[in-house]
Protein backbone atom coordinates (compact mmCIF):
# COMPACT_ATOMS: atom_id res chain seq x y z
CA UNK A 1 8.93 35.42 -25.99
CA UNK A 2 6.09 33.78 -28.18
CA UNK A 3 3.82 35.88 -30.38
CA UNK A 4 1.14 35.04 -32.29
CA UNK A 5 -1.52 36.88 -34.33
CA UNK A 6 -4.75 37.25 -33.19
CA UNK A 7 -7.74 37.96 -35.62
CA UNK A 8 -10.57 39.47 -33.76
CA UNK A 9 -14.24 39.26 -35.53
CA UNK A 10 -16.06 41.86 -33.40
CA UNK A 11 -18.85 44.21 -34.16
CA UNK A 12 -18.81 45.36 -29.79
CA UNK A 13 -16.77 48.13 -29.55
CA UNK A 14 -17.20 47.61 -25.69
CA UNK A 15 -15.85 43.68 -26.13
CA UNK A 16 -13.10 44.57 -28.39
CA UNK A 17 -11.77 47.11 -25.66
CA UNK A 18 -12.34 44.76 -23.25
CA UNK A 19 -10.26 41.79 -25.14
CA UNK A 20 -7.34 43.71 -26.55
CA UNK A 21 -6.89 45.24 -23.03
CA UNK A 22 -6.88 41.86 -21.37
CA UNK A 23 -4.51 40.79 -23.70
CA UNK A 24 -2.36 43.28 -24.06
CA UNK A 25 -1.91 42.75 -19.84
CA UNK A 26 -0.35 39.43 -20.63
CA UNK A 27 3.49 38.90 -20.53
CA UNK A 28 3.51 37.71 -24.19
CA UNK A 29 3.53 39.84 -27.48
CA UNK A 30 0.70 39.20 -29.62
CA UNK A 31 -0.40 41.32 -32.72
CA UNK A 32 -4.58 41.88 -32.52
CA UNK A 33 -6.35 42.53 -35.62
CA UNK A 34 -9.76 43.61 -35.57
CA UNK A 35 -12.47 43.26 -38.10
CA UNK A 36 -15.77 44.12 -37.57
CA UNK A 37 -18.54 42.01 -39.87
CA UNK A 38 -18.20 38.41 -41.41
CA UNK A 39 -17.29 39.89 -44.32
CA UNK A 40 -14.70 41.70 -43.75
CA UNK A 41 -13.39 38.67 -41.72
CA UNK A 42 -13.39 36.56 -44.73
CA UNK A 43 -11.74 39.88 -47.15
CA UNK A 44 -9.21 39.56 -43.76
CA UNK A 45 -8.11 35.76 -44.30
CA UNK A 46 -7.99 35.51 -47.97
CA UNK A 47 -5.86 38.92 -48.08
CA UNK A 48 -8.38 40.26 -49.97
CA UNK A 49 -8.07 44.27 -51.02
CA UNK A 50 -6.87 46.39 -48.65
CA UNK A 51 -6.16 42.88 -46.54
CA UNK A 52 -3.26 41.95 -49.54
CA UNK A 53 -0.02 42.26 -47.36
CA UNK A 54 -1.93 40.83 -44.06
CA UNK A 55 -0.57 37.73 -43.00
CA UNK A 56 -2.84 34.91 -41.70
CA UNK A 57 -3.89 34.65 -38.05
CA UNK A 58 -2.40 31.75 -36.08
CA UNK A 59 -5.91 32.23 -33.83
CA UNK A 60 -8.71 33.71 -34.80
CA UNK A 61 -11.76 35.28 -31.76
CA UNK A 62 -15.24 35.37 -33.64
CA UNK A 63 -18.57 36.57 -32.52
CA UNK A 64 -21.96 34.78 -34.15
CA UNK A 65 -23.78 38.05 -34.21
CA UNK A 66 -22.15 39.79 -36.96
CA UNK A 67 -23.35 42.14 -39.83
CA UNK A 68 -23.33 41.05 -43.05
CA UNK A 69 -22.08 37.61 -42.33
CA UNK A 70 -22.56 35.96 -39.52
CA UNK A 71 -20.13 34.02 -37.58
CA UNK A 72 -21.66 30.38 -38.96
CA UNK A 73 -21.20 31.39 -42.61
CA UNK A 74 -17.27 33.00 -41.61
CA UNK A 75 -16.82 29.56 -39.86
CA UNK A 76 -18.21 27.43 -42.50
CA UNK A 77 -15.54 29.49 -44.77
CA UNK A 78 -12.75 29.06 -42.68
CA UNK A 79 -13.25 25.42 -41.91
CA UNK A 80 -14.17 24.41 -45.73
CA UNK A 81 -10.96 26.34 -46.89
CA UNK A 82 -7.79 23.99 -47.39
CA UNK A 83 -5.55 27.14 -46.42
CA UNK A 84 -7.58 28.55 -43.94
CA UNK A 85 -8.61 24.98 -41.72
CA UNK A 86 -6.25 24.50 -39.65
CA UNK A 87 -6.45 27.84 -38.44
CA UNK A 88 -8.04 27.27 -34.71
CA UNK A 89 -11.20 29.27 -34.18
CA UNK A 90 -12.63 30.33 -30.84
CA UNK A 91 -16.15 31.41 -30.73
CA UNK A 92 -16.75 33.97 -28.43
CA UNK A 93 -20.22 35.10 -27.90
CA UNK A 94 -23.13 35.92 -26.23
CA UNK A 95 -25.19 33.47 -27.45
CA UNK A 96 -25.51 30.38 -25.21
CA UNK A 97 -28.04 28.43 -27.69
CA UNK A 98 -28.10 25.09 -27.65
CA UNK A 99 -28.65 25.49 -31.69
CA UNK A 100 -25.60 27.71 -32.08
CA UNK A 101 -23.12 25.60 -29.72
CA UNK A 102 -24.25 22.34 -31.67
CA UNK A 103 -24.18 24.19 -35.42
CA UNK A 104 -20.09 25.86 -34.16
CA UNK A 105 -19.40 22.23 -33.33
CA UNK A 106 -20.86 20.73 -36.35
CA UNK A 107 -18.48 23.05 -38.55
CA UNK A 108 -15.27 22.29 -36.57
CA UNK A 109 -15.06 25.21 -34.25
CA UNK A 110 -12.60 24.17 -31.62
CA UNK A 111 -13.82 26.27 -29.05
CA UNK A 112 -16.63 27.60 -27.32
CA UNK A 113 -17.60 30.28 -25.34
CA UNK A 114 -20.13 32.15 -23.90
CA UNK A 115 -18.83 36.25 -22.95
CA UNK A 116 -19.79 36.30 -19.15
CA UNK A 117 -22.02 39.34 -18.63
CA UNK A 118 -19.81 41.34 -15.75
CA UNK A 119 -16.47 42.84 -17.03
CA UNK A 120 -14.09 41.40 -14.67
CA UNK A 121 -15.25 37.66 -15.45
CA UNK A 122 -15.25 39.03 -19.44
CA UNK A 123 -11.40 40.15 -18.76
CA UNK A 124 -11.03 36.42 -16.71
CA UNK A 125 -12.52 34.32 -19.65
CA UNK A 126 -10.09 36.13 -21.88
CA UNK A 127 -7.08 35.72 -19.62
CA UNK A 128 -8.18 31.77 -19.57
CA UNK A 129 -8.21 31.63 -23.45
CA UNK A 130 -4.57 33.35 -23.94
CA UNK A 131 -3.47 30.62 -21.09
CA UNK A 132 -4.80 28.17 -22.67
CA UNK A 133 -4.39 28.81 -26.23
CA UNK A 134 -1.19 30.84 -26.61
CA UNK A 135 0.79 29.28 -22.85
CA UNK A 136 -0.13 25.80 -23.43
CA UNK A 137 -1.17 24.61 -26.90
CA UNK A 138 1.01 24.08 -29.68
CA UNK A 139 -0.45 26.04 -32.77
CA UNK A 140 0.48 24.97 -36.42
């Protein structure tokens, strides 16, 4: 079976739940990390501290409305970084601004979308990404 590692940038406790429990109903193995604020995302991927013996994500989820950070600047880190860019980023938000979509696209985010409100299409959007990205694309 494929696995991959997940890095999940996620201040929700609620959405967290929500994503780790749609994923963990998959048939493939994946290993979830969660971090909750930008920076601790970027501590995360540069094995930073306590982050030393993580290895890096082969997908990472982010939010836009995080503390400290938000997901723009962790982005605009990942994407800028020579060992961190090819790393495929999903934003996953509530935000549906025109401003934010363009900005995510502008700093090479190479996905995305907006959290549907009601659970069941939440756990759905989720079960579309894992098809998608973990079924069907070829990561690095």
């Amino acid at each position: 079976m494929k696995s991959i590692k997940i890095l999940m940038v996620e201040d929700n406790e609620g959405d967290v739940l929500l994503t780790t429990e749609a994923l963990s109903d998959c048939k493939l193995i994946n290993e979830i990390k969660v971090v909750n604020d930008g920076h601790e995302a970027i501590e995360f991927l540069l094995q930073n501290g306590k982050y030393s013996k993580e290895q890096p994500p082969d997908l990472i989820l982010l939010d836009i409305n995080l503390p400290k950070k938000n997901g723009h600047e962790v982005l605009n880190k990942i994407k800028t970084s020579d060992n961190l860019k090819h790393i495929p980023v999903i934003m996953l938000t509530t935000s549906s601004s025109v401003i934010d979509v363009k900005k995510a696209y502008s700093n090479y985010v190479n996905c995305y979308i907006t959290k549907p409100v009601s659970p069941d299409d939440f756990i759905d959007a989720v079960s579309q990404i894992e098809n998608f990205w973990i079924s069907i694309v070829q990561l690095p």
